[in-house]
C-alpha atoms as a PDB file:
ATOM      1  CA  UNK A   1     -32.922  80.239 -59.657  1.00  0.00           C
ATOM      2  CA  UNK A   2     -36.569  82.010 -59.994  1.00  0.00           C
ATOM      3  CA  UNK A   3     -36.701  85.381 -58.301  1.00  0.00           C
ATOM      4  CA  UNK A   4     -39.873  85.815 -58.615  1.00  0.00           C
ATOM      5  CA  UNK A   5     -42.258  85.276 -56.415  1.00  0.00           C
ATOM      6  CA  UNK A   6     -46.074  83.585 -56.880  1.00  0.00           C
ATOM      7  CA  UNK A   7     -47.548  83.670 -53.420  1.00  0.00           C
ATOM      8  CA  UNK A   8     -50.257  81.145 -52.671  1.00  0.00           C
ATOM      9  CA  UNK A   9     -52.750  81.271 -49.815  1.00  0.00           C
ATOM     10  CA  UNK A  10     -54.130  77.923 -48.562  1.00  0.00           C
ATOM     11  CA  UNK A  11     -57.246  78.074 -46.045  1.00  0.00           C
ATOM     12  CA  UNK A  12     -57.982  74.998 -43.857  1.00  0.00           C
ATOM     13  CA  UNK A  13     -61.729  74.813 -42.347  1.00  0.00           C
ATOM     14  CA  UNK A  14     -62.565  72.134 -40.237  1.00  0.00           C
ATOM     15  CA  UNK A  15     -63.481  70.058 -36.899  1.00  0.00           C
ATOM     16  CA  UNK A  16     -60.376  70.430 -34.613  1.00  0.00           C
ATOM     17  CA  UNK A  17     -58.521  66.981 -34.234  1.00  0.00           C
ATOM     18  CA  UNK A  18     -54.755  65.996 -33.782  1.00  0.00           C
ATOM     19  CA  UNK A  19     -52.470  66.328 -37.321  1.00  0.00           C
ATOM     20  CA  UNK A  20     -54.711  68.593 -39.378  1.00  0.00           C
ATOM     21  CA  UNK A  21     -51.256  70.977 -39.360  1.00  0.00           C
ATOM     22  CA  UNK A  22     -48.823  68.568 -39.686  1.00  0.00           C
ATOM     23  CA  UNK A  23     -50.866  66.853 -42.621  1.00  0.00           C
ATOM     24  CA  UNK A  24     -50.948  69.860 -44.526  1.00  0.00           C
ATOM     25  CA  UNK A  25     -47.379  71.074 -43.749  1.00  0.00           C
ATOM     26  CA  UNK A  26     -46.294  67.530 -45.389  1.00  0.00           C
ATOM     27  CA  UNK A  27     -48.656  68.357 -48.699  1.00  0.00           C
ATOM     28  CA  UNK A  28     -46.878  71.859 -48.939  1.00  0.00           C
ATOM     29  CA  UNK A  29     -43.578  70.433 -48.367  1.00  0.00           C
ATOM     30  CA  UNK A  30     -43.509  67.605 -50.611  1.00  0.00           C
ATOM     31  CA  UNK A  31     -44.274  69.724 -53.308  1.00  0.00           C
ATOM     32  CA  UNK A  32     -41.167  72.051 -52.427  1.00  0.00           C
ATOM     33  CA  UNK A  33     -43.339  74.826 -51.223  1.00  0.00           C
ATOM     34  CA  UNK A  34     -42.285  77.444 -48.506  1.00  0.00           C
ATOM     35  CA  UNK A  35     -44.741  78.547 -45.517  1.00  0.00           C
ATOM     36  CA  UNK A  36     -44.324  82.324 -45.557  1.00  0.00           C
ATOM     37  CA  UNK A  37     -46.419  83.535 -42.725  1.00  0.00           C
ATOM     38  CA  UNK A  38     -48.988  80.900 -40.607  1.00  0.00           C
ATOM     39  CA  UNK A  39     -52.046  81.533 -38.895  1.00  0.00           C
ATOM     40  CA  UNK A  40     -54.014  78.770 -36.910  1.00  0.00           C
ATOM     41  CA  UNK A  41     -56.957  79.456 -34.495  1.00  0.00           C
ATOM     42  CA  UNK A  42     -58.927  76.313 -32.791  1.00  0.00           C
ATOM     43  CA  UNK A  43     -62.528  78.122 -31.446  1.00  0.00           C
ATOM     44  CA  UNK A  44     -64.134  75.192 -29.405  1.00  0.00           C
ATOM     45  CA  UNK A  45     -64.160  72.379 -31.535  1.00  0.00           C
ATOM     46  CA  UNK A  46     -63.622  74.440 -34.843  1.00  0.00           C
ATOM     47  CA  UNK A  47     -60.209  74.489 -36.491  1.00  0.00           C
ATOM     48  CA  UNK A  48     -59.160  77.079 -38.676  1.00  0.00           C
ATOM     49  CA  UNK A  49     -55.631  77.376 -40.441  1.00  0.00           C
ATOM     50  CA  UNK A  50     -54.720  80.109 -43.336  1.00  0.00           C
ATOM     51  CA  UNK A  51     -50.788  79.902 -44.949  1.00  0.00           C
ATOM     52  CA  UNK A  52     -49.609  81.877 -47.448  1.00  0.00           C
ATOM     53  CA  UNK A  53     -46.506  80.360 -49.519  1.00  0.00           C
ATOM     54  CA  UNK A  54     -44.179  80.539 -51.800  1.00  0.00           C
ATOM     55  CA  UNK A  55     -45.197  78.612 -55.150  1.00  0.00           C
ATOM     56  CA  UNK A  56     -42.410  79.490 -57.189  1.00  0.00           C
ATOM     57  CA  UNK A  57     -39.824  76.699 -56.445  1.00  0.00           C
ATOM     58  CA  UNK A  58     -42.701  73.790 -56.314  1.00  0.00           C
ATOM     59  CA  UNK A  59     -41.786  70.562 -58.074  1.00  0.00           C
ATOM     60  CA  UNK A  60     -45.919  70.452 -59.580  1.00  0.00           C
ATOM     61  CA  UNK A  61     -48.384  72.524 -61.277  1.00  0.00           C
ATOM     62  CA  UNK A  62     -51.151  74.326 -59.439  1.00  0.00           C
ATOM     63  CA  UNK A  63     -53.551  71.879 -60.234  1.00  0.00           C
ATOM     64  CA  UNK A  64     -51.140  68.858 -59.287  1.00  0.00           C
ATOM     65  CA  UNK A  65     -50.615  71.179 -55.981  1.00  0.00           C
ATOM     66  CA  UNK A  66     -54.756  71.216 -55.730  1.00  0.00           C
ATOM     67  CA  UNK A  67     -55.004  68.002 -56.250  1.00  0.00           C
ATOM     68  CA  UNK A  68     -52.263  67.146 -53.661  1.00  0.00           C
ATOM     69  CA  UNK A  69     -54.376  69.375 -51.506  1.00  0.00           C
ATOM     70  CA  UNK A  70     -57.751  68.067 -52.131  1.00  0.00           C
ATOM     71  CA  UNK A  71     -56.930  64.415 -51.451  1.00  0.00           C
ATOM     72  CA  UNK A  72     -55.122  65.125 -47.891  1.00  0.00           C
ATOM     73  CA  UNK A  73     -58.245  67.177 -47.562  1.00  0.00           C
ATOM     74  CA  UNK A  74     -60.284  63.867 -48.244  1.00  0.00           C
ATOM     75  CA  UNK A  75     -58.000  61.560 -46.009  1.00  0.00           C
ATOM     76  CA  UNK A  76     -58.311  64.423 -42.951  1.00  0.00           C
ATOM     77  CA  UNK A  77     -62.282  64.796 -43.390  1.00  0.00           C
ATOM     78  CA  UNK A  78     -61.833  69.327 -43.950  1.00  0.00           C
ATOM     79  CA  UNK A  79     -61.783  71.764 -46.477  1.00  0.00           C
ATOM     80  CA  UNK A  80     -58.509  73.353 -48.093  1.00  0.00           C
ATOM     81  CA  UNK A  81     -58.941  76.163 -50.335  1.00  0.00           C
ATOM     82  CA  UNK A  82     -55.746  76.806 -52.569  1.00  0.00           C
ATOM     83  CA  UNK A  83     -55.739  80.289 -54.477  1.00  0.00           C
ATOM     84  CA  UNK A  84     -53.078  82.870 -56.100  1.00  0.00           C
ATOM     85  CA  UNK A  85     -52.614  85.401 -53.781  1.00  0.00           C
ATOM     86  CA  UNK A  86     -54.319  87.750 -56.788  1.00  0.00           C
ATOM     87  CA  UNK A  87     -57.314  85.800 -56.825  1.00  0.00           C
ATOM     88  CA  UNK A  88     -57.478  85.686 -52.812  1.00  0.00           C
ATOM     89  CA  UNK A  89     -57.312  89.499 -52.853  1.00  0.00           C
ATOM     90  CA  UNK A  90     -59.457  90.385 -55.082  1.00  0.00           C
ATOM     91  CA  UNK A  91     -61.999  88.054 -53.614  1.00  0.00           C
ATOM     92  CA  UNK A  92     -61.801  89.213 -50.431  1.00  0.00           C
ATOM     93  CA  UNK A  93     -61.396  93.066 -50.848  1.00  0.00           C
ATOM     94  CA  UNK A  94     -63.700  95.893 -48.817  1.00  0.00           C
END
């Protein structure tokens, strides 16, 4: 069993409708990835949802995982952004 962890945080952008959550939650479970920590804000009609998971057990790649991503994406009409936890800090450091 892998030890180590490889955090990945997923950002969700979007117009607020019913199963945006529960759409994405399937994508990261199907691929046998774990929610560690969950943040979801709706502002008007604006929905907003940021996870960061677990990678390290997933049954794909992280470009299967994008992919996975992108086309539930596609099928819900928002934006996911997938990135290494690395990447997502460095990008987004004071």
């Amino acid at each position: 069993m892998n030890t180590q962890r490889e955090r990945v945080v997923i950002t969700v952008l979007g117009a607020n409708k019913p199963g945006i959550l529960a759409g994405v939650t399937r994508i990261v479970a199907d691929a046998n990835v774990n929610v560690d920590d969950i943040s979801q804000k709706v502002m008007q009609d604006l929905f907003a949802l940021m996870l960061v998971t677990d990678f390290s057990q997933a049954n794909c790649t992280f470009e299967e995982f994008q992919g996975r991503l992108q086309k539930g994406a596609d099928e819900m009409k928002v934006r996911i952004f997938a990135q290494h936890e690395d990447v997502f800090k460095f990008m987004h450091r004071v």
